[in-house]
PDB file of N, CA and C in Angstrom:
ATOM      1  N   UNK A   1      20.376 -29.097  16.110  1.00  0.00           N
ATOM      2  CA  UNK A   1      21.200 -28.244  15.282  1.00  0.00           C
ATOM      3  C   UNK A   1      21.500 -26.951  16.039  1.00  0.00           C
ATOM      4  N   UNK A   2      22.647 -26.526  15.739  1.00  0.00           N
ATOM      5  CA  UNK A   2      23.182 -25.219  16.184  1.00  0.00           C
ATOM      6  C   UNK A   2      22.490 -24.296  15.505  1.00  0.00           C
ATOM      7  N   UNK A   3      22.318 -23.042  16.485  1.00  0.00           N
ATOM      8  CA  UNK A   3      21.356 -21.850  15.523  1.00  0.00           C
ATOM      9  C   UNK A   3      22.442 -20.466  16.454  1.00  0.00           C
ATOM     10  N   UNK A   4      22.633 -20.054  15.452  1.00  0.00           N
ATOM     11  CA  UNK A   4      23.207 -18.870  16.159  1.00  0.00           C
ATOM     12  C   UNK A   4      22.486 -17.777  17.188  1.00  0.00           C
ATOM     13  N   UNK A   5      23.217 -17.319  17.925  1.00  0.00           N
ATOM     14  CA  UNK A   5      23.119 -16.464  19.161  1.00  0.00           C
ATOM     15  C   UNK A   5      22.207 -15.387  18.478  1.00  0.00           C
ATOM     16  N   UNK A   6      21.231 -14.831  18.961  1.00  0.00           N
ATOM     17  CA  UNK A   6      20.221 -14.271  18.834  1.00  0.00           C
ATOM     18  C   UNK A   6      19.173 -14.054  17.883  1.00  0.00           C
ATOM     19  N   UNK A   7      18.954 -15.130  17.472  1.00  0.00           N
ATOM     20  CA  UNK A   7      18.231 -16.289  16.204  1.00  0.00           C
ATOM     21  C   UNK A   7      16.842 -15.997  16.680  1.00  0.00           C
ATOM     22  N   UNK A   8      16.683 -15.716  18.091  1.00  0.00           N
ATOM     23  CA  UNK A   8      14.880 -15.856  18.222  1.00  0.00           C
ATOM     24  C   UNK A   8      14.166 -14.041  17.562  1.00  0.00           C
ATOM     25  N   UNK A   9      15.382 -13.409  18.542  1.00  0.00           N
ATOM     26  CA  UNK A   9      14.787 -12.228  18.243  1.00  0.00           C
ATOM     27  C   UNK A   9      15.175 -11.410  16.592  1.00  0.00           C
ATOM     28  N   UNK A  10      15.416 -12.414  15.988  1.00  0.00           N
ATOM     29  CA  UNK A  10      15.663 -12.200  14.121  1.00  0.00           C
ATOM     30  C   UNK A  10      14.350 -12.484  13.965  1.00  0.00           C
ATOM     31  N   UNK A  11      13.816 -14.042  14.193  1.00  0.00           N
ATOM     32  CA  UNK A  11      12.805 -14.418  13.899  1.00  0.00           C
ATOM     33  C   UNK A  11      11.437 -13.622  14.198  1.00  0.00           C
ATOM     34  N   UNK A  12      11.856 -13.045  15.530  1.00  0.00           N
ATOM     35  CA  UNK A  12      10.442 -12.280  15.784  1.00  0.00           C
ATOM     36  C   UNK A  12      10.285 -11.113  15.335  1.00  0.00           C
ATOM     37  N   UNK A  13      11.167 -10.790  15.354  1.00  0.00           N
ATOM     38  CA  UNK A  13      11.335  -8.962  14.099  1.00  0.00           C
ATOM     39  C   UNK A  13      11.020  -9.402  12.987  1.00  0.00           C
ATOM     40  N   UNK A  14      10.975 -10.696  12.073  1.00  0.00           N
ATOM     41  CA  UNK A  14      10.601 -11.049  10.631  1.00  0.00           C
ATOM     42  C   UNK A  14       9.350 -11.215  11.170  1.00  0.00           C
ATOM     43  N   UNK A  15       9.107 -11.908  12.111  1.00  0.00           N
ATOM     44  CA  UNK A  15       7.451 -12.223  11.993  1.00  0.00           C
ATOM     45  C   UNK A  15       6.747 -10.871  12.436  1.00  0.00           C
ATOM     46  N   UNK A  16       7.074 -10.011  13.098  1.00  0.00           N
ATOM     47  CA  UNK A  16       6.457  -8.661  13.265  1.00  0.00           C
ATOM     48  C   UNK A  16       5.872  -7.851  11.765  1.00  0.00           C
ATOM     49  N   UNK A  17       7.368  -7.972  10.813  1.00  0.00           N
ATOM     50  CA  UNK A  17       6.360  -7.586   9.555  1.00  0.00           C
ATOM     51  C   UNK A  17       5.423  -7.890   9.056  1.00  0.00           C
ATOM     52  N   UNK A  18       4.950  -9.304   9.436  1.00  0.00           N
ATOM     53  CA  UNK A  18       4.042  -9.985   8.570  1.00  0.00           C
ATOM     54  C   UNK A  18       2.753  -9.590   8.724  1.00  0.00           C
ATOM     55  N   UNK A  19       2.639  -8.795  10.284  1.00  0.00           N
ATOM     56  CA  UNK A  19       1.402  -8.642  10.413  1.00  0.00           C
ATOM     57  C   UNK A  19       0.864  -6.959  10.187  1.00  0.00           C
ATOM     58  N   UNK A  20      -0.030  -6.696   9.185  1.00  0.00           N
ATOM     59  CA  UNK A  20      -0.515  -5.639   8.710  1.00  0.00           C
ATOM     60  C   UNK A  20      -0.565  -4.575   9.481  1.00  0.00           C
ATOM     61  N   UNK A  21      -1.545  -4.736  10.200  1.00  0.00           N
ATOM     62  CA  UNK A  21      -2.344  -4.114  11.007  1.00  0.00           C
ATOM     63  C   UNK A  21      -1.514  -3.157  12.177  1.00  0.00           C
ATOM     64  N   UNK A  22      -1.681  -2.578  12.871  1.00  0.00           N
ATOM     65  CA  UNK A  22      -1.250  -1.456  14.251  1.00  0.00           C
ATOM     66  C   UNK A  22      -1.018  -2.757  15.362  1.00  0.00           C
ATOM     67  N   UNK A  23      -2.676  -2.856  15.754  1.00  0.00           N
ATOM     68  CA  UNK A  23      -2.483  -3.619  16.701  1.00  0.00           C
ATOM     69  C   UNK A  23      -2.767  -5.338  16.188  1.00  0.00           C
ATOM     70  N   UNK A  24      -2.283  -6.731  16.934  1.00  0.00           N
ATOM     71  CA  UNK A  24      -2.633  -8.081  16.684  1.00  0.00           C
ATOM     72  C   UNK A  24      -2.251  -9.007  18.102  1.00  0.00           C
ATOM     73  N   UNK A  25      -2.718  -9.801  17.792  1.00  0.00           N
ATOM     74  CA  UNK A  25      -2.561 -10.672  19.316  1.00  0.00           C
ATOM     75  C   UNK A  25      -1.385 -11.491  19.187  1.00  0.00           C
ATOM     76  N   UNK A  26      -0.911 -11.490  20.333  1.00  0.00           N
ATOM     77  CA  UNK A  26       0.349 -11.945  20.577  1.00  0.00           C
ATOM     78  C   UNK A  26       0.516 -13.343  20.599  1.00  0.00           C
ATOM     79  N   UNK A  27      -0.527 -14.226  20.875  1.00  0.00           N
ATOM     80  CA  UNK A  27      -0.878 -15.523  20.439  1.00  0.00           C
ATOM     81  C   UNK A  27      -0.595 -15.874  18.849  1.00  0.00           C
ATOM     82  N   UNK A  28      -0.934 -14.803  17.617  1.00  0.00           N
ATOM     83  CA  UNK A  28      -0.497 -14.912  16.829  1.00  0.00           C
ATOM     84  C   UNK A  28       0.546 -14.946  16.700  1.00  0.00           C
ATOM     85  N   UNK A  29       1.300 -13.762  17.084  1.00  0.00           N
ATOM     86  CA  UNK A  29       2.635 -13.739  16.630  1.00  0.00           C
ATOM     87  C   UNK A  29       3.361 -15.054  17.187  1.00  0.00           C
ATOM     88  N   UNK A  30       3.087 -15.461  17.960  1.00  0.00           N
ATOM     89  CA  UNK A  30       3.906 -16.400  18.540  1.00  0.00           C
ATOM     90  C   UNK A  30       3.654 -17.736  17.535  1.00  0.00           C
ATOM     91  N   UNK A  31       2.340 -17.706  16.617  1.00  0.00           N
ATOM     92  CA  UNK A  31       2.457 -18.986  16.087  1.00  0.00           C
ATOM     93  C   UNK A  31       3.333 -18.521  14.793  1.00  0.00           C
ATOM     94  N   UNK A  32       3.416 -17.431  14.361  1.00  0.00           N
ATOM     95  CA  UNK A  32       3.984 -17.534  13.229  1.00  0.00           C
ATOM     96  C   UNK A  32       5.695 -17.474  13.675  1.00  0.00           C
ATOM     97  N   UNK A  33       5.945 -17.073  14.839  1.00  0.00           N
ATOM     98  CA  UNK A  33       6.621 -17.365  15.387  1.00  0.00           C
ATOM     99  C   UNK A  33       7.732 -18.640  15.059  1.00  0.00           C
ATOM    100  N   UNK A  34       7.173 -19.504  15.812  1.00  0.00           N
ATOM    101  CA  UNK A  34       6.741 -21.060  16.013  1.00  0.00           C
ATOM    102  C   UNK A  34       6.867 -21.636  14.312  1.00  0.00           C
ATOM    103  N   UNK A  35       6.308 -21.273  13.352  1.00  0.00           N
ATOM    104  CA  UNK A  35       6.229 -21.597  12.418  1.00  0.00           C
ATOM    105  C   UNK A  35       7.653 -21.809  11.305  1.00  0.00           C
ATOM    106  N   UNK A  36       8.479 -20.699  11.567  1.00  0.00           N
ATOM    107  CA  UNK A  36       9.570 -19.902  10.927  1.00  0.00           C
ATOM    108  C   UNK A  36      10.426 -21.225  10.714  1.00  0.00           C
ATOM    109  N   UNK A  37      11.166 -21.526   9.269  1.00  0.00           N
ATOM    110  CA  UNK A  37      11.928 -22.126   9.736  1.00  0.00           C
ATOM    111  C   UNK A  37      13.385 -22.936  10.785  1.00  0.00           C
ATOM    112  N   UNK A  38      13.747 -21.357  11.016  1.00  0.00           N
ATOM    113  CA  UNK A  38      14.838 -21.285  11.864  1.00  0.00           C
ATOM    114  C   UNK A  38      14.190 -21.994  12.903  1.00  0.00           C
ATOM    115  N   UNK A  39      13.009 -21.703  14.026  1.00  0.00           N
ATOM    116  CA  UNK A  39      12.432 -22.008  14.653  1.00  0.00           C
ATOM    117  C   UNK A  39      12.095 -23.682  14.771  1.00  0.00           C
ATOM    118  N   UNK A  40      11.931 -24.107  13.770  1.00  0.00           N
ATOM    119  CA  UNK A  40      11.847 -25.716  13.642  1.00  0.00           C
ATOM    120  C   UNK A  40      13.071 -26.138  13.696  1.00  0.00           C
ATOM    121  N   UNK A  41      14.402 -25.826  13.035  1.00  0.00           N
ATOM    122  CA  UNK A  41      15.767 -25.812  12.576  1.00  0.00           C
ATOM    123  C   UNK A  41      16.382 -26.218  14.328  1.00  0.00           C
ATOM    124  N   UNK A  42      15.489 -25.186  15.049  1.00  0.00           N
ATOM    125  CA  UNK A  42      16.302 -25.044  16.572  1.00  0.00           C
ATOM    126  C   UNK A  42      16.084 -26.389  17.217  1.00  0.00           C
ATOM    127  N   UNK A  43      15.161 -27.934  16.944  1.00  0.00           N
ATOM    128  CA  UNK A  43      14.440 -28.386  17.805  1.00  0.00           C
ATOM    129  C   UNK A  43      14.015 -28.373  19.238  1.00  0.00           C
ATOM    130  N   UNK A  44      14.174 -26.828  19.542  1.00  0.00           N
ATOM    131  CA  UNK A  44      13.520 -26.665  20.661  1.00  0.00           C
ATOM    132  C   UNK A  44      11.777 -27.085  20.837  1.00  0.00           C
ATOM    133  N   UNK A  45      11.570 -27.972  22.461  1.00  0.00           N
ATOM    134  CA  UNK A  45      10.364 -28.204  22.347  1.00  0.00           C
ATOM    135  C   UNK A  45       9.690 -26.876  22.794  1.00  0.00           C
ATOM    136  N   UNK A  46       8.076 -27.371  22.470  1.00  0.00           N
ATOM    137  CA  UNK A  46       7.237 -26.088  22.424  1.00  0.00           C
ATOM    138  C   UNK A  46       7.494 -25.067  23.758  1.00  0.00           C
ATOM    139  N   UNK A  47       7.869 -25.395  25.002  1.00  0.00           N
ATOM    140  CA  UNK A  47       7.546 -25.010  25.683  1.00  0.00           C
ATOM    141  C   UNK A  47       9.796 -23.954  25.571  1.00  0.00           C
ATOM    142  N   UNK A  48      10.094 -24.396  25.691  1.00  0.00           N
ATOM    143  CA  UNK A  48      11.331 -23.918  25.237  1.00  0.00           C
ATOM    144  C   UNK A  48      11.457 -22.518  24.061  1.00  0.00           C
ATOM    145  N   UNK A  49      10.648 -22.739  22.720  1.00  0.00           N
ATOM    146  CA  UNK A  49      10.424 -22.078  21.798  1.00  0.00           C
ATOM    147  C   UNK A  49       9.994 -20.950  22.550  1.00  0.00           C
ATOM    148  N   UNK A  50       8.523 -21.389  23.586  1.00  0.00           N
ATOM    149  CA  UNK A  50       7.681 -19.860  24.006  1.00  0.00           C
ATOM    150  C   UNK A  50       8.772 -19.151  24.983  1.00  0.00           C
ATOM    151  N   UNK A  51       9.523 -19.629  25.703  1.00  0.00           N
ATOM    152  CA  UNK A  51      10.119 -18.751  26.544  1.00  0.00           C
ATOM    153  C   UNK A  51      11.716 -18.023  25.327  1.00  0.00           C
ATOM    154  N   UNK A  52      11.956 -18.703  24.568  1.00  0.00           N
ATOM    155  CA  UNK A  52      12.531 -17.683  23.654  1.00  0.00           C
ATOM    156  C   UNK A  52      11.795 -17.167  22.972  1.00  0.00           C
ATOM    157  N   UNK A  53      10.710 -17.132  22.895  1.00  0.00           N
ATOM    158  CA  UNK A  53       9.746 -16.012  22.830  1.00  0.00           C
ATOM    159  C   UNK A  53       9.492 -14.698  23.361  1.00  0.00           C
ATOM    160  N   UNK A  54       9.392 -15.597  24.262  1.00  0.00           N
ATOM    161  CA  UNK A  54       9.041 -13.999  25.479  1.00  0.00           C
ATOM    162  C   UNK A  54      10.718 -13.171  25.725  1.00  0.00           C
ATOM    163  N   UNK A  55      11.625 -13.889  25.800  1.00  0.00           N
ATOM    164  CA  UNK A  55      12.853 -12.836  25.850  1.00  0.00           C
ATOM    165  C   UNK A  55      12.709 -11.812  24.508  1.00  0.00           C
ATOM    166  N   UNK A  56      12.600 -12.959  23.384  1.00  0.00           N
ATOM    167  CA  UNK A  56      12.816 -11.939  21.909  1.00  0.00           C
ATOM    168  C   UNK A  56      11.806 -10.711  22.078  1.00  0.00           C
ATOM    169  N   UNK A  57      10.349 -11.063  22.693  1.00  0.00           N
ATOM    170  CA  UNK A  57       9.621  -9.961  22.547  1.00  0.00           C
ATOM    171  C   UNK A  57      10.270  -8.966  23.270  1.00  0.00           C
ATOM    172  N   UNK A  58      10.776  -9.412  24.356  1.00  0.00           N
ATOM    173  CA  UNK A  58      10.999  -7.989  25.329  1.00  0.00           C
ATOM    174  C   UNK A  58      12.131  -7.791  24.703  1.00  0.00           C
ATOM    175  N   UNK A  59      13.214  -7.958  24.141  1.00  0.00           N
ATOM    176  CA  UNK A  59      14.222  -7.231  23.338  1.00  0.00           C
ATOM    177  C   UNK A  59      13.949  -6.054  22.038  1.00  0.00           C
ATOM    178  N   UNK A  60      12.760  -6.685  21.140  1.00  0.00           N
ATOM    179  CA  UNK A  60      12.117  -5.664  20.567  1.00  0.00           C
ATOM    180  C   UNK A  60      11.019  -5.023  21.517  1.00  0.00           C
ATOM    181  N   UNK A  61      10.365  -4.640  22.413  1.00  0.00           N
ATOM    182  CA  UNK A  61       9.683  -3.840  23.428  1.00  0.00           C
ATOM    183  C   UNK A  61      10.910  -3.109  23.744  1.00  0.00           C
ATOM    184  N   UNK A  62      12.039  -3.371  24.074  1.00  0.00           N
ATOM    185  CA  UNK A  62      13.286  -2.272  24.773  1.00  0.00           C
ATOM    186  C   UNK A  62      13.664  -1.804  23.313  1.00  0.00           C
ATOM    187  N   UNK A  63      13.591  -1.637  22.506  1.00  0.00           N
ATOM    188  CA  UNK A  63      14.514  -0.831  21.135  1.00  0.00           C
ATOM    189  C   UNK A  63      13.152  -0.378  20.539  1.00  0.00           C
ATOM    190  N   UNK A  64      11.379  -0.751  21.319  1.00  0.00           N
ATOM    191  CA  UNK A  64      11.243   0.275  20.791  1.00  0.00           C
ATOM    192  C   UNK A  64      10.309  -0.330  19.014  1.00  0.00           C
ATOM    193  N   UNK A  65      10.500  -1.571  18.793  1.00  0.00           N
ATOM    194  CA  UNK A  65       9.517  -2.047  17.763  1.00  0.00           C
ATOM    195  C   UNK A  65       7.975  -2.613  18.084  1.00  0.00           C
ATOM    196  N   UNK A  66       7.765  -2.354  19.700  1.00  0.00           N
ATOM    197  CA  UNK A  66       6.889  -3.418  19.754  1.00  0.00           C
ATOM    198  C   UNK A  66       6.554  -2.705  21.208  1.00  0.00           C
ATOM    199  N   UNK A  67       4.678  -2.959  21.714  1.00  0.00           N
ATOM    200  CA  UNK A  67       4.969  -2.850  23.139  1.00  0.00           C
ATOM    201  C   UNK A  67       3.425  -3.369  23.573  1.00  0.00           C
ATOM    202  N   UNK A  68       3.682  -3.729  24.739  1.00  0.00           N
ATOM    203  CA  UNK A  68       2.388  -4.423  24.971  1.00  0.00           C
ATOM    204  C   UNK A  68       0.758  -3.750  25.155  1.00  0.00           C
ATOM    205  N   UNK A  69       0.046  -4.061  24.972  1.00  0.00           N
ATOM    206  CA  UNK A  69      -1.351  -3.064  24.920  1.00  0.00           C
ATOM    207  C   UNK A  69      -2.077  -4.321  25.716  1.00  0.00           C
ATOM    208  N   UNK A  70      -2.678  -3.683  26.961  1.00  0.00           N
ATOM    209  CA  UNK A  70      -3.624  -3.950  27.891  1.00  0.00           C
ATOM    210  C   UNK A  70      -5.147  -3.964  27.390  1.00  0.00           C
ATOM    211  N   UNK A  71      -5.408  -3.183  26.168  1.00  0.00           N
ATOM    212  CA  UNK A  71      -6.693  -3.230  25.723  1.00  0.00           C
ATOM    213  C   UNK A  71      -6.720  -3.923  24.378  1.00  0.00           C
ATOM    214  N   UNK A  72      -7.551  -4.169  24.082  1.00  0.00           N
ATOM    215  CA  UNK A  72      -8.068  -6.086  24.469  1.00  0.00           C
ATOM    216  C   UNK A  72      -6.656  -6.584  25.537  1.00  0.00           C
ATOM    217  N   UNK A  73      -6.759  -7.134  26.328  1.00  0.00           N
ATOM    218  CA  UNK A  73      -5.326  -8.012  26.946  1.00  0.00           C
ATOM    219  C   UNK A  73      -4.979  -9.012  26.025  1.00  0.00           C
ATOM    220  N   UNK A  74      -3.508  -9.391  25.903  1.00  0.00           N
ATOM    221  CA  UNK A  74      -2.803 -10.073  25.414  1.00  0.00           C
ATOM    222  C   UNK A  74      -2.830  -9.722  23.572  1.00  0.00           C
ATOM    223  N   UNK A  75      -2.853  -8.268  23.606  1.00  0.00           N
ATOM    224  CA  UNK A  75      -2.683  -7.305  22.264  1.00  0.00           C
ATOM    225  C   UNK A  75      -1.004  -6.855  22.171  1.00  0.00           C
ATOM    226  N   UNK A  76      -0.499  -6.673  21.126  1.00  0.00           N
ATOM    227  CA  UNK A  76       0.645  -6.135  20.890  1.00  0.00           C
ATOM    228  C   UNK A  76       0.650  -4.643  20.084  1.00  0.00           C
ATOM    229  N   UNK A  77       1.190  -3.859  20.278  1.00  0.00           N
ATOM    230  CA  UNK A  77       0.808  -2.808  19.412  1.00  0.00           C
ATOM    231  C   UNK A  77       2.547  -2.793  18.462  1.00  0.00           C
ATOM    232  N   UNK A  78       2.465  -2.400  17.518  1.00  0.00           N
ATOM    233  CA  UNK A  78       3.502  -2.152  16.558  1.00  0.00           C
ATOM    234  C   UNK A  78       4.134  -0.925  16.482  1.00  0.00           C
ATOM    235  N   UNK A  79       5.196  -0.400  16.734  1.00  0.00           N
ATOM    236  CA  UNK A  79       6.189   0.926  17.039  1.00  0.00           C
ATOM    237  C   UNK A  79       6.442   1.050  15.306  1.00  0.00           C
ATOM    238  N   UNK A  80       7.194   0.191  14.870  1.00  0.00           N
ATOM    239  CA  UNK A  80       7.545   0.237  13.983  1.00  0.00           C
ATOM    240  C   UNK A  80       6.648  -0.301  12.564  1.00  0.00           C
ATOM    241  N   UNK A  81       6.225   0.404  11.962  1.00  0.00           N
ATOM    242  CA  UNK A  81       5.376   0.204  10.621  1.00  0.00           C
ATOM    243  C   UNK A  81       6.643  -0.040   9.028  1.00  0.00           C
ATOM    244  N   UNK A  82       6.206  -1.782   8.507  1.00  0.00           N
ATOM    245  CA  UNK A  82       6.975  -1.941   7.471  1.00  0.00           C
ATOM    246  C   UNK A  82       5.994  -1.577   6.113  1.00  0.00           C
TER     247      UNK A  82
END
């Protein structure tokens, strides 16, 4: 199925709210990620999904919602609080 042009990084800005907290692991986000319907909708396989992953993250890291934290490694910290 067709999914419109910048569909991952919608999905990952929705899944960013979900998580409470300041900081969470990016392993998470990626499953809830992964989870979203759009995300199933795309039948991209898994390995496809993670690398529109990693672009969407770094699109929210450049505007500034999101940025990576070295402590614990593979932590995300949250810019933006919903």
């Amino acid at each position: 199925m067709l999914v419109p042009d910048g569909w991952a990084t919608a999905v990952a800005a929705e899944a960013l709210r979900d998580f409470k907290g300041r900081k969470f692991c990016a392993v998470d986000w990626f499953a809830t990620f992964s989870a979203h319907p759009l995300a199933k909708k795309s039948s991209d396989r898994p390995e496809e999904l993670l690398a529109r992953f990693v672009v969407a993250v770094n699109d929210l890291q450049i505007v500034g919602f999101a940025s990576a934290s070295k402590r614990p490694r593979g932590t995300i910290e949250k810019r933006v609080f919903s």
